[in-house]
N, C-alpha and C. Protein backbone atom coordinates (compact mmCIF):
# COMPACT_ATOMS: atom_id res chain seq x y z
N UNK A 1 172.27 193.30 109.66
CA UNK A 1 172.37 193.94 108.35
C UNK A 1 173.48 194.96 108.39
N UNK A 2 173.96 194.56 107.23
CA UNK A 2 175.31 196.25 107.46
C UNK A 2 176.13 195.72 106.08
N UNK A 3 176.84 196.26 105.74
CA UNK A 3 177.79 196.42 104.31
C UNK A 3 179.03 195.20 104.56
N UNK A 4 178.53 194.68 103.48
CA UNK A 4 179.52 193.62 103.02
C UNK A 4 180.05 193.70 101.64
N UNK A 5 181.60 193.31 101.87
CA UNK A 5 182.84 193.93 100.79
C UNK A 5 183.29 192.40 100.29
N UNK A 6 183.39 192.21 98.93
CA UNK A 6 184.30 191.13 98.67
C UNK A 6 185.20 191.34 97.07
N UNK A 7 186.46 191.35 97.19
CA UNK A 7 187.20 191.14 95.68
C UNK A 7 187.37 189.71 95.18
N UNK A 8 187.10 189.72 93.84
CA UNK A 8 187.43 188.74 92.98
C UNK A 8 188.51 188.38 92.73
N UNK A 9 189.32 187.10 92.62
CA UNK A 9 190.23 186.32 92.32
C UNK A 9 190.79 186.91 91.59
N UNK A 10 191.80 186.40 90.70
CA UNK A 10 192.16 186.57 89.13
C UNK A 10 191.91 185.38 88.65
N UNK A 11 191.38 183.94 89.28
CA UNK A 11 191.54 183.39 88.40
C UNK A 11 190.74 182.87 87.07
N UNK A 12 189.93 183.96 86.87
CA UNK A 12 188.89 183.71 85.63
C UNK A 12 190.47 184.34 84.50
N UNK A 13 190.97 185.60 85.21
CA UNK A 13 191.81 186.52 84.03
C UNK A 13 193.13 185.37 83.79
N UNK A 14 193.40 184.71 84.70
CA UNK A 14 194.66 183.53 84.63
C UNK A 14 194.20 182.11 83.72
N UNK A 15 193.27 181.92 83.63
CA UNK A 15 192.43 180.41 83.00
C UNK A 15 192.85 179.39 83.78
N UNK A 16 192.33 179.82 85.16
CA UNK A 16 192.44 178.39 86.23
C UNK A 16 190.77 178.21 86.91
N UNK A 17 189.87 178.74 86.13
CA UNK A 17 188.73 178.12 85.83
C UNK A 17 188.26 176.53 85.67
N UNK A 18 188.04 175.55 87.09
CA UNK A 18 187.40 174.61 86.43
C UNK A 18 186.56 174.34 85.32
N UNK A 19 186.00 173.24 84.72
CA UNK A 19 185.21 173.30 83.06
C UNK A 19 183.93 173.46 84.10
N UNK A 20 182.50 173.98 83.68
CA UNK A 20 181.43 174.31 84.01
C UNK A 20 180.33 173.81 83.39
N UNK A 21 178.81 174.40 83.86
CA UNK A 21 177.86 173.34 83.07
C UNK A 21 177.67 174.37 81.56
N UNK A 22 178.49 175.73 81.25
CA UNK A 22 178.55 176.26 79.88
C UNK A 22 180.06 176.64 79.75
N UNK A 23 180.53 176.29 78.22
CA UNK A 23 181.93 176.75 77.80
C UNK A 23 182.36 177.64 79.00
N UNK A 24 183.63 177.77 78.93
CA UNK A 24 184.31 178.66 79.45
C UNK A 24 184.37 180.29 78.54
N UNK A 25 183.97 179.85 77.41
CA UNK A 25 184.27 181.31 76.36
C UNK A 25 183.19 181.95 76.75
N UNK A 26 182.14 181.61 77.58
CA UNK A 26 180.47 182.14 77.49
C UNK A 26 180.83 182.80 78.93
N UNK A 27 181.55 182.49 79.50
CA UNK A 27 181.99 183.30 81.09
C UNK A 27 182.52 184.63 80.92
N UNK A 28 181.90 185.55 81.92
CA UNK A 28 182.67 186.76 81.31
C UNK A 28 182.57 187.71 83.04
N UNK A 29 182.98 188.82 82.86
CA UNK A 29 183.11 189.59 84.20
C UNK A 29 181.84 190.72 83.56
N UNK A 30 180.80 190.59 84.63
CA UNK A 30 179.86 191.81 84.44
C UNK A 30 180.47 192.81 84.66
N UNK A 31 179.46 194.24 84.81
CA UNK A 31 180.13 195.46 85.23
C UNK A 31 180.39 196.05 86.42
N UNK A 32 179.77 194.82 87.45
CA UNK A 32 179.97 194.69 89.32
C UNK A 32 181.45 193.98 89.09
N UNK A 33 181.77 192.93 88.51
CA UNK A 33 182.91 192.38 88.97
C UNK A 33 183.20 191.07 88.77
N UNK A 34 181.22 190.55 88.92
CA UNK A 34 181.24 188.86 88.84
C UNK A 34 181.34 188.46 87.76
N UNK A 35 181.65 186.87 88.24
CA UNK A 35 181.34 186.18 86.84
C UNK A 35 180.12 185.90 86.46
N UNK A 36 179.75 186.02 84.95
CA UNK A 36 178.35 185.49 84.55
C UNK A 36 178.68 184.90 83.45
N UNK A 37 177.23 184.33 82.81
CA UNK A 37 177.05 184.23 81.58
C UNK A 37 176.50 184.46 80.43
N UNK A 38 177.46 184.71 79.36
CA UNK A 38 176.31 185.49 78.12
C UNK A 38 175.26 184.72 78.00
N UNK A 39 175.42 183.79 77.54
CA UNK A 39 174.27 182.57 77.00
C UNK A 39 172.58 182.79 78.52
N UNK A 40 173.07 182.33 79.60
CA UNK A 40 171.94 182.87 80.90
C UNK A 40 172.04 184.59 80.56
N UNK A 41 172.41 185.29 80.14
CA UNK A 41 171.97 186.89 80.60
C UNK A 41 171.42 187.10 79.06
N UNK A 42 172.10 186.59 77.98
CA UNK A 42 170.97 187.29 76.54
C UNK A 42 169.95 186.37 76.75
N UNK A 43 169.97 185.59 77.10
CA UNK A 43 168.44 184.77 77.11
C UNK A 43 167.35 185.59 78.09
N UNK A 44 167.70 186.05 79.22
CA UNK A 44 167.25 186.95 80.04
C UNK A 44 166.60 187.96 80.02
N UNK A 45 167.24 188.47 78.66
CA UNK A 45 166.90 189.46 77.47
C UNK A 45 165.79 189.54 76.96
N UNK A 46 165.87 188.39 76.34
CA UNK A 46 164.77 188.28 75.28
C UNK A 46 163.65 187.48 75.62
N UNK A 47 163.79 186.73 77.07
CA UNK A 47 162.65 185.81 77.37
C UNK A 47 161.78 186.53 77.94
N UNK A 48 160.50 186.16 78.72
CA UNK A 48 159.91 186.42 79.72
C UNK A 48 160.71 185.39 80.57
N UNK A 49 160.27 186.10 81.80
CA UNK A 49 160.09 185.59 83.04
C UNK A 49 160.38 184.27 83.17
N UNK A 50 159.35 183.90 82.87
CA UNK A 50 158.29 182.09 82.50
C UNK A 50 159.04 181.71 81.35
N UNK A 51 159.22 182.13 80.27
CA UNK A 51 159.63 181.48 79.50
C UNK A 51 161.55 181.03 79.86
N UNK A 52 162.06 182.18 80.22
CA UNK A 52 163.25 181.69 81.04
C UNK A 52 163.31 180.75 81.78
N UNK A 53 162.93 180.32 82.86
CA UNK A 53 162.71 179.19 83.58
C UNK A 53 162.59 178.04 83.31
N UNK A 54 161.08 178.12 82.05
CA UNK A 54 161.10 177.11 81.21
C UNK A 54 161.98 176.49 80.57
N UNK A 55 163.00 177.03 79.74
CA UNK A 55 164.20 176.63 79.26
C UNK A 55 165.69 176.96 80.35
N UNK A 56 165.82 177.74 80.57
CA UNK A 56 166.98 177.98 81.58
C UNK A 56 167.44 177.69 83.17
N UNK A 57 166.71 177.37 83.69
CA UNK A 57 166.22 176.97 85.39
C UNK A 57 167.40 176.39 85.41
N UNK A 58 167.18 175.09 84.89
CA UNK A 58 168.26 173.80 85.09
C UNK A 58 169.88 174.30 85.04
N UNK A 59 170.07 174.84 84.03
CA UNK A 59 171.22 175.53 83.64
C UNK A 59 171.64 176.48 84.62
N UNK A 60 170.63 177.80 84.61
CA UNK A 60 170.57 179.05 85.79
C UNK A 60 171.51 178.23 87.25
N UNK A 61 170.30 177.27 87.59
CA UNK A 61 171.05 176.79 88.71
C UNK A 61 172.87 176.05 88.99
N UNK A 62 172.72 175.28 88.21
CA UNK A 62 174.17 174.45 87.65
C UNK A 62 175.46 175.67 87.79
N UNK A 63 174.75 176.58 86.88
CA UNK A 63 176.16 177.45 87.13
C UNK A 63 176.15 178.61 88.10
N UNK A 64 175.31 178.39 88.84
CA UNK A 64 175.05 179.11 90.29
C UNK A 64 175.92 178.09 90.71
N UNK A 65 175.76 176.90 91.17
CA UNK A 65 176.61 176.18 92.03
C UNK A 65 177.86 176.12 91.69
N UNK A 66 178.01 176.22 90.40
CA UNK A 66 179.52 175.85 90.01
C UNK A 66 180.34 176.92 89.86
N UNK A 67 179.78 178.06 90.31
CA UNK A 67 180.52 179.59 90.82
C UNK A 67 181.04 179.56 92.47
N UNK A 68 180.62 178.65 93.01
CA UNK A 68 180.87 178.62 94.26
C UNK A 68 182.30 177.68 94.50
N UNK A 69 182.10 176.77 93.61
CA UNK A 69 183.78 176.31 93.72
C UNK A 69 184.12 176.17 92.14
N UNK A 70 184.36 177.32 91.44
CA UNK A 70 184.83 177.17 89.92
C UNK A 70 186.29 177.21 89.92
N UNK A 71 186.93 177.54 90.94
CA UNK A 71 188.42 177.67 91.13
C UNK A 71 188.75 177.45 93.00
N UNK A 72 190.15 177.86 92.84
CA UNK A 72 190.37 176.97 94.64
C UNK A 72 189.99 178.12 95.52
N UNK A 73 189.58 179.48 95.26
CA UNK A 73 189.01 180.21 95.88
C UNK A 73 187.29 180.40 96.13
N UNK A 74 186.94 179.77 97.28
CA UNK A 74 185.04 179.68 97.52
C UNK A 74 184.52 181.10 96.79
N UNK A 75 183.71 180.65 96.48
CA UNK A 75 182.95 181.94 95.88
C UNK A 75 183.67 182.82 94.09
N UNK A 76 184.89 182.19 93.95
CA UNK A 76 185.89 183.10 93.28
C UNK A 76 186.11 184.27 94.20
N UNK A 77 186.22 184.18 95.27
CA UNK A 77 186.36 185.82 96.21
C UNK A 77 187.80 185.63 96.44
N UNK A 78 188.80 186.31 96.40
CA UNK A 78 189.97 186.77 97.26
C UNK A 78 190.16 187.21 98.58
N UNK A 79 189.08 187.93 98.63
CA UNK A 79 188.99 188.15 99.93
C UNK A 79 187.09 188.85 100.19
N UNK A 80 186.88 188.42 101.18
CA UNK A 80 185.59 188.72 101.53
C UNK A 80 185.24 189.03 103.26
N UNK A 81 184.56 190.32 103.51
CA UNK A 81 184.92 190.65 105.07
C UNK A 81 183.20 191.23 104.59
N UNK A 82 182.59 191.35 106.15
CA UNK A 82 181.80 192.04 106.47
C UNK A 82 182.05 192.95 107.42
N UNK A 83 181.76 194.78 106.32
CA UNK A 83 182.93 195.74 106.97
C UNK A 83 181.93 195.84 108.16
N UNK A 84 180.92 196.33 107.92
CA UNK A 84 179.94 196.76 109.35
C UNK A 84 178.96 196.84 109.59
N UNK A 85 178.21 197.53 110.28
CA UNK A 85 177.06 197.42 110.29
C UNK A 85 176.73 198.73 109.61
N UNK A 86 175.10 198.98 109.47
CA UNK A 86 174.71 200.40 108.80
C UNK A 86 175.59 201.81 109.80
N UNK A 87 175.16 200.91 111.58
CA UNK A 87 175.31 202.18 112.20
C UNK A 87 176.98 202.24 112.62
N UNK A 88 177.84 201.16 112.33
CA UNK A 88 179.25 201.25 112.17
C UNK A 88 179.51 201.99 111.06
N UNK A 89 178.91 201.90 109.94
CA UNK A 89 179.56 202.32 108.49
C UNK A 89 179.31 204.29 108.77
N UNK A 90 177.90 204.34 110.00
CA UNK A 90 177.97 205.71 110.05
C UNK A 90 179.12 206.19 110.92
N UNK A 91 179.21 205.83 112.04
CA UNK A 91 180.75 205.80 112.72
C UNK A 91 181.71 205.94 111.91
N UNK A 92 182.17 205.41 110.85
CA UNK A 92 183.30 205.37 110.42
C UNK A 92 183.26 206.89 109.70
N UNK A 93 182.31 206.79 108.72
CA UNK A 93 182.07 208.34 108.01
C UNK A 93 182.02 209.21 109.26
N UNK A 94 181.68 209.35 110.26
CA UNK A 94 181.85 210.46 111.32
C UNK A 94 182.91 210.77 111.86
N UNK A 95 183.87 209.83 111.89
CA UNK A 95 185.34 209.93 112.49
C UNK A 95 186.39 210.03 111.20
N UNK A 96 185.87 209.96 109.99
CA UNK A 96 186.40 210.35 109.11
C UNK A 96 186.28 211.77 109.05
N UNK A 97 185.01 211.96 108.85
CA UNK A 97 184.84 213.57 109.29
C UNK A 97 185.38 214.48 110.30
N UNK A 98 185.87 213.90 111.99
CA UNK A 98 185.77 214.85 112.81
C UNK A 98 187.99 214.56 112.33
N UNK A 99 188.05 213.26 111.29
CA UNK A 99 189.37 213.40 111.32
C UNK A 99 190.12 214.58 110.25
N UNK A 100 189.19 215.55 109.56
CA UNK A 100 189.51 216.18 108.65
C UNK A 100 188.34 216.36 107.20
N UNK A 101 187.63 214.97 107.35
CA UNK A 101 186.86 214.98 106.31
C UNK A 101 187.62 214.58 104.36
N UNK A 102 187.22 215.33 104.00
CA UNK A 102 187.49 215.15 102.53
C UNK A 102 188.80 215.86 102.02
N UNK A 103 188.65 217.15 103.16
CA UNK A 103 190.50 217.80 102.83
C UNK A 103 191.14 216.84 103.05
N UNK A 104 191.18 216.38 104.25
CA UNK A 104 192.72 215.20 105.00
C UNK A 104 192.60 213.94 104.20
N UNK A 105 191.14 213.32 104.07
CA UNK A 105 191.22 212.07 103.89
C UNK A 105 189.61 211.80 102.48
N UNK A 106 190.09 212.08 101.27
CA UNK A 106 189.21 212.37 100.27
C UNK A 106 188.76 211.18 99.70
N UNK A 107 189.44 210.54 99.67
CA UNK A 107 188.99 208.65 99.48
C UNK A 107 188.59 208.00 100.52
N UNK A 108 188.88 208.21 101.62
CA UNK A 108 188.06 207.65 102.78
C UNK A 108 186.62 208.28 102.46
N UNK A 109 186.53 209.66 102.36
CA UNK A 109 185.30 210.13 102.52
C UNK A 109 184.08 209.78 101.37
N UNK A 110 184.85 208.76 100.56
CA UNK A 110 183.81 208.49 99.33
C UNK A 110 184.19 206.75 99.09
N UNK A 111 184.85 206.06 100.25
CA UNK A 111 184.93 204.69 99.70
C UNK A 111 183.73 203.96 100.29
N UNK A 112 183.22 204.31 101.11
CA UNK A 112 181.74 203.61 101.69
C UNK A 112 180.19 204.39 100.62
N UNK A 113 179.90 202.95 100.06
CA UNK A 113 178.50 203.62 99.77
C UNK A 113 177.46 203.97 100.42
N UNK A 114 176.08 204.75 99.96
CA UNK A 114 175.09 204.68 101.02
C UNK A 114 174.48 203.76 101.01
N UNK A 115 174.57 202.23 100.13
CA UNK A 115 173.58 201.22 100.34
C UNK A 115 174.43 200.02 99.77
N UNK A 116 173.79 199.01 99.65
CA UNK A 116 174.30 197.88 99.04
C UNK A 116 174.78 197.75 97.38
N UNK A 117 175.67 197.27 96.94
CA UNK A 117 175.68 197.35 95.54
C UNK A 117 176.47 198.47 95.10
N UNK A 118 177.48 198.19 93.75
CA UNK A 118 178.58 199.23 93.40
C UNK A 118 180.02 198.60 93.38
N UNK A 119 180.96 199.22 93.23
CA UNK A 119 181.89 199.43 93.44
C UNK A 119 182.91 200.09 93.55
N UNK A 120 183.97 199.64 93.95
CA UNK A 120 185.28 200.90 94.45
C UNK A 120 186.71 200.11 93.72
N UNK A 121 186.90 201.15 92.96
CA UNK A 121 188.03 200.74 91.57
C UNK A 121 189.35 200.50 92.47
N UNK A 122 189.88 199.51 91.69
CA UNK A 122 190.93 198.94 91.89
C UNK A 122 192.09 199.78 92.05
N UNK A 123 191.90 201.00 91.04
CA UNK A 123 192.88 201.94 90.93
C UNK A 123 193.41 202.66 91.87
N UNK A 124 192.47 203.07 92.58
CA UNK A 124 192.20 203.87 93.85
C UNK A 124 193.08 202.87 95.34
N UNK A 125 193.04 201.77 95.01
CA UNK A 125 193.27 201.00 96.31
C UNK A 125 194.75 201.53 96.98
N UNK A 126 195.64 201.40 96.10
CA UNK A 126 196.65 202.41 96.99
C UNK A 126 196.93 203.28 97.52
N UNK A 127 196.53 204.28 97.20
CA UNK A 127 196.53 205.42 97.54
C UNK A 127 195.40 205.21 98.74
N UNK A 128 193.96 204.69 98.46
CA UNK A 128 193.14 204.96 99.79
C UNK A 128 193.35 204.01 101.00
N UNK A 129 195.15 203.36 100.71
CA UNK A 129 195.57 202.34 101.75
C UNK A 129 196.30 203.39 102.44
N UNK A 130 196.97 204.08 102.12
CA UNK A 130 197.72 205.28 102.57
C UNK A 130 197.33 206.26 103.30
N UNK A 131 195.37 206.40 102.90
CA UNK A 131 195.13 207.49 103.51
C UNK A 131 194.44 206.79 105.14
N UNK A 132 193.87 205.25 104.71
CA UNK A 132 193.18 204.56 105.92
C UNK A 132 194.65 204.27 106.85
N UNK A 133 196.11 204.00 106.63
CA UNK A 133 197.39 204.56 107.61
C UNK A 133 197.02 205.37 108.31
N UNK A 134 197.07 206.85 108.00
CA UNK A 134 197.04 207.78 108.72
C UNK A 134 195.74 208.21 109.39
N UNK A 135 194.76 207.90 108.79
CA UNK A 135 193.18 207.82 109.40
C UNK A 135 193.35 207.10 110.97
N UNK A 136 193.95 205.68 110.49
CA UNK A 136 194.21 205.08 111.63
C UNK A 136 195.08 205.26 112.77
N UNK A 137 196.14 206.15 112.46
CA UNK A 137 196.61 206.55 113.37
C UNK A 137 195.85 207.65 114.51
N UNK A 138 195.43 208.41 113.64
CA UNK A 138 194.48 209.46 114.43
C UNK A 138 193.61 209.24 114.89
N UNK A 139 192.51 207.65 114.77
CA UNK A 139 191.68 206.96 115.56
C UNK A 139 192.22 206.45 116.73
N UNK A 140 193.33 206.17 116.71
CA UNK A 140 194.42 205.51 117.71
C UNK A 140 194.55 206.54 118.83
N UNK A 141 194.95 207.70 118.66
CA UNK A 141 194.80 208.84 119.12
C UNK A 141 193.64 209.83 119.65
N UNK A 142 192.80 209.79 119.17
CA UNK A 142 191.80 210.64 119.45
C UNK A 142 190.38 210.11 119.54
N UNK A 143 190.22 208.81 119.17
CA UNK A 143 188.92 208.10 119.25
C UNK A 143 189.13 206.68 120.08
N UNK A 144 189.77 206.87 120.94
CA UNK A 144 190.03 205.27 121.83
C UNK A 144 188.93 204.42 122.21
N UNK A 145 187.70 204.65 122.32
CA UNK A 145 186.74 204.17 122.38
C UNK A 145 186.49 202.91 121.40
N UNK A 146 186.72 203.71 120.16
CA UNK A 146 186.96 202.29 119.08
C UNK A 146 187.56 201.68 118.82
N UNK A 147 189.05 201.75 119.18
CA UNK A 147 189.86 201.05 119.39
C UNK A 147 189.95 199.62 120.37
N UNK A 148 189.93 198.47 119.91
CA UNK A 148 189.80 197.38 120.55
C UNK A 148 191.50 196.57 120.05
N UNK A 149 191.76 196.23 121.44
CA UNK A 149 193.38 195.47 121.48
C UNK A 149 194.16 195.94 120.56
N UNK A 150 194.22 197.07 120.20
CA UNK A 150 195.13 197.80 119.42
C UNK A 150 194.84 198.63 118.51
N UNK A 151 193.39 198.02 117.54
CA UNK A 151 193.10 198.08 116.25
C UNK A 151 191.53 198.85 116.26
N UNK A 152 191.17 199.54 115.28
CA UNK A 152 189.88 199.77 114.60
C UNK A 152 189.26 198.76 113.64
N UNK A 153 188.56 198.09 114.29
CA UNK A 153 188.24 196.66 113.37
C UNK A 153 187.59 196.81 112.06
N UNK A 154 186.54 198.28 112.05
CA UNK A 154 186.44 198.33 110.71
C UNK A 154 187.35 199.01 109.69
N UNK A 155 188.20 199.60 110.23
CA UNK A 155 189.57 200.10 109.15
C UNK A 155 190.70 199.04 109.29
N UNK A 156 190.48 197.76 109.66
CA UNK A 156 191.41 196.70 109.50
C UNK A 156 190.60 195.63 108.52
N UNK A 157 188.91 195.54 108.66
CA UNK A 157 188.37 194.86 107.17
C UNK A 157 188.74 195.48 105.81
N UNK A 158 188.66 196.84 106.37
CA UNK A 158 188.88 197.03 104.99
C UNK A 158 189.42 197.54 104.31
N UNK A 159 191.16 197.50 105.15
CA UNK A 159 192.37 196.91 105.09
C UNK A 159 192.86 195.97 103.94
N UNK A 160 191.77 194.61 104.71
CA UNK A 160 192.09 193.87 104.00
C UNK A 160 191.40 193.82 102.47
N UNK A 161 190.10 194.32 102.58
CA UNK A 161 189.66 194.43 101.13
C UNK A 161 190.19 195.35 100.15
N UNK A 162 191.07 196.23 100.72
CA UNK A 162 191.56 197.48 99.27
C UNK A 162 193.26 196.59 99.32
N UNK A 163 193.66 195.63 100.09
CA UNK A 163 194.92 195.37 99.85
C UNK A 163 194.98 194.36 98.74
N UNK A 164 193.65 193.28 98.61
CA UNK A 164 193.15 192.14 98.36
C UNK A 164 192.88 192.85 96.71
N UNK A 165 192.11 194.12 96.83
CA UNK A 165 192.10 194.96 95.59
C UNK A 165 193.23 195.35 94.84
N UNK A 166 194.14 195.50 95.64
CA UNK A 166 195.44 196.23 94.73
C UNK A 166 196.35 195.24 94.53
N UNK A 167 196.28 193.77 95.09
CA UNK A 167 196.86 192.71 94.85
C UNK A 167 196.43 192.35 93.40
N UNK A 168 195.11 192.01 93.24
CA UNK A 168 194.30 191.27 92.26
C UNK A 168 194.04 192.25 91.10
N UNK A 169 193.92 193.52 91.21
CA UNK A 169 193.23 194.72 90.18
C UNK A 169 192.36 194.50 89.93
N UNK A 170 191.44 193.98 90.82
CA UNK A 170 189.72 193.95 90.99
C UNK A 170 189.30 194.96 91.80
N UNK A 171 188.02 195.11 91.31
CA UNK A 171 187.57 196.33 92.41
C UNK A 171 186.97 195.63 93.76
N UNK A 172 187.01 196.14 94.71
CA UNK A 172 186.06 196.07 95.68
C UNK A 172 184.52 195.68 95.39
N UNK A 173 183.82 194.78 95.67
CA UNK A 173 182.10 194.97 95.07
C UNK A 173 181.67 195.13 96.45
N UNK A 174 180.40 196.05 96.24
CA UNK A 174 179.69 195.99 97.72
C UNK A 174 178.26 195.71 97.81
N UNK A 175 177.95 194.94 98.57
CA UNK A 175 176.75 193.54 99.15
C UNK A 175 176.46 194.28 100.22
């Protein structure tokens, strides 16, 4: 168990969306990031439970599967890493800390959540690529322990997830 990071494609925002088991106009980006659908989420709304199932199951499922290859990226993900574990993700916040904390490095110190679920804005990704540079240098330096064949493996996942972010202008979602 430990924190897992993945950004979304663009290609729902490009219209390279395969056709699905509902319109394409009924697809939309929730407020995590994913794709859903109006038609499955107002029904969701207003049904019970049971009565959802009853009518929606068949459907529910269909476009569960057909999110997994709706475009040439699995999942619609751009990129997808599992940054660490609980007690890595505390490591990292600790060596963020003994590296300065929130003066030196103020987006490091707030890009890990405390649990699953959320996200980390797209906006931010440059700048907190700049600050995980110099973070990393000073792990390089002063924390060799974590350092493996060169690198800090969890400030190289997620590397790749704020680069994958500032490529795409998706946020980060966190699982």
């Amino acid at each position: 168990m430990g924190l897992d990071g993945t950004v979304r494609c663009r290609c729902f925002e490009e219209g390279r969306l395969r056709p699905g088991p509902v319109p394409l106009e009924d697809v939309y980006v929730d407020e995590e990031g994913y794709l859903a659908s109006r038609t499955l989420d107002e029904a969701r709304e207003r049904l019970t439970r049971r009565q959802f199932d009853a009518r929606y199951a068949d459907l529910e499922r269909a476009f569960d599967d057909w999110l997994h290859s709706c475009c040439e990226h699995e999942d619609a993900e751009l990129c997808a890493e599992h940054v660490a574990s609980w007690s890595g993700c505390a490591e990292f916040r600790e060596l963020v800390d003994r590296a300065g904390g929130d003066k030196n490095h103020p987006l490091l110190s707030a890009l890990l959540p405390d649990g699953t679920g959320g996200t980390y804005p797209a906006e931010k990704a440059a700048a907190t690529l700049a600050e995980l540079d110099r973070f990393a240098e000073w792990v390089a330096a002063n924390a060799p322990q974590v350092v493996h064949e060169g690198r800090y493996g969890t400030a190289e996942r997620l590397r790749r997830l704020l680069e994958a972010s500032r490529a795409s202008g998706n946020p980060i979602r966190w699982c």
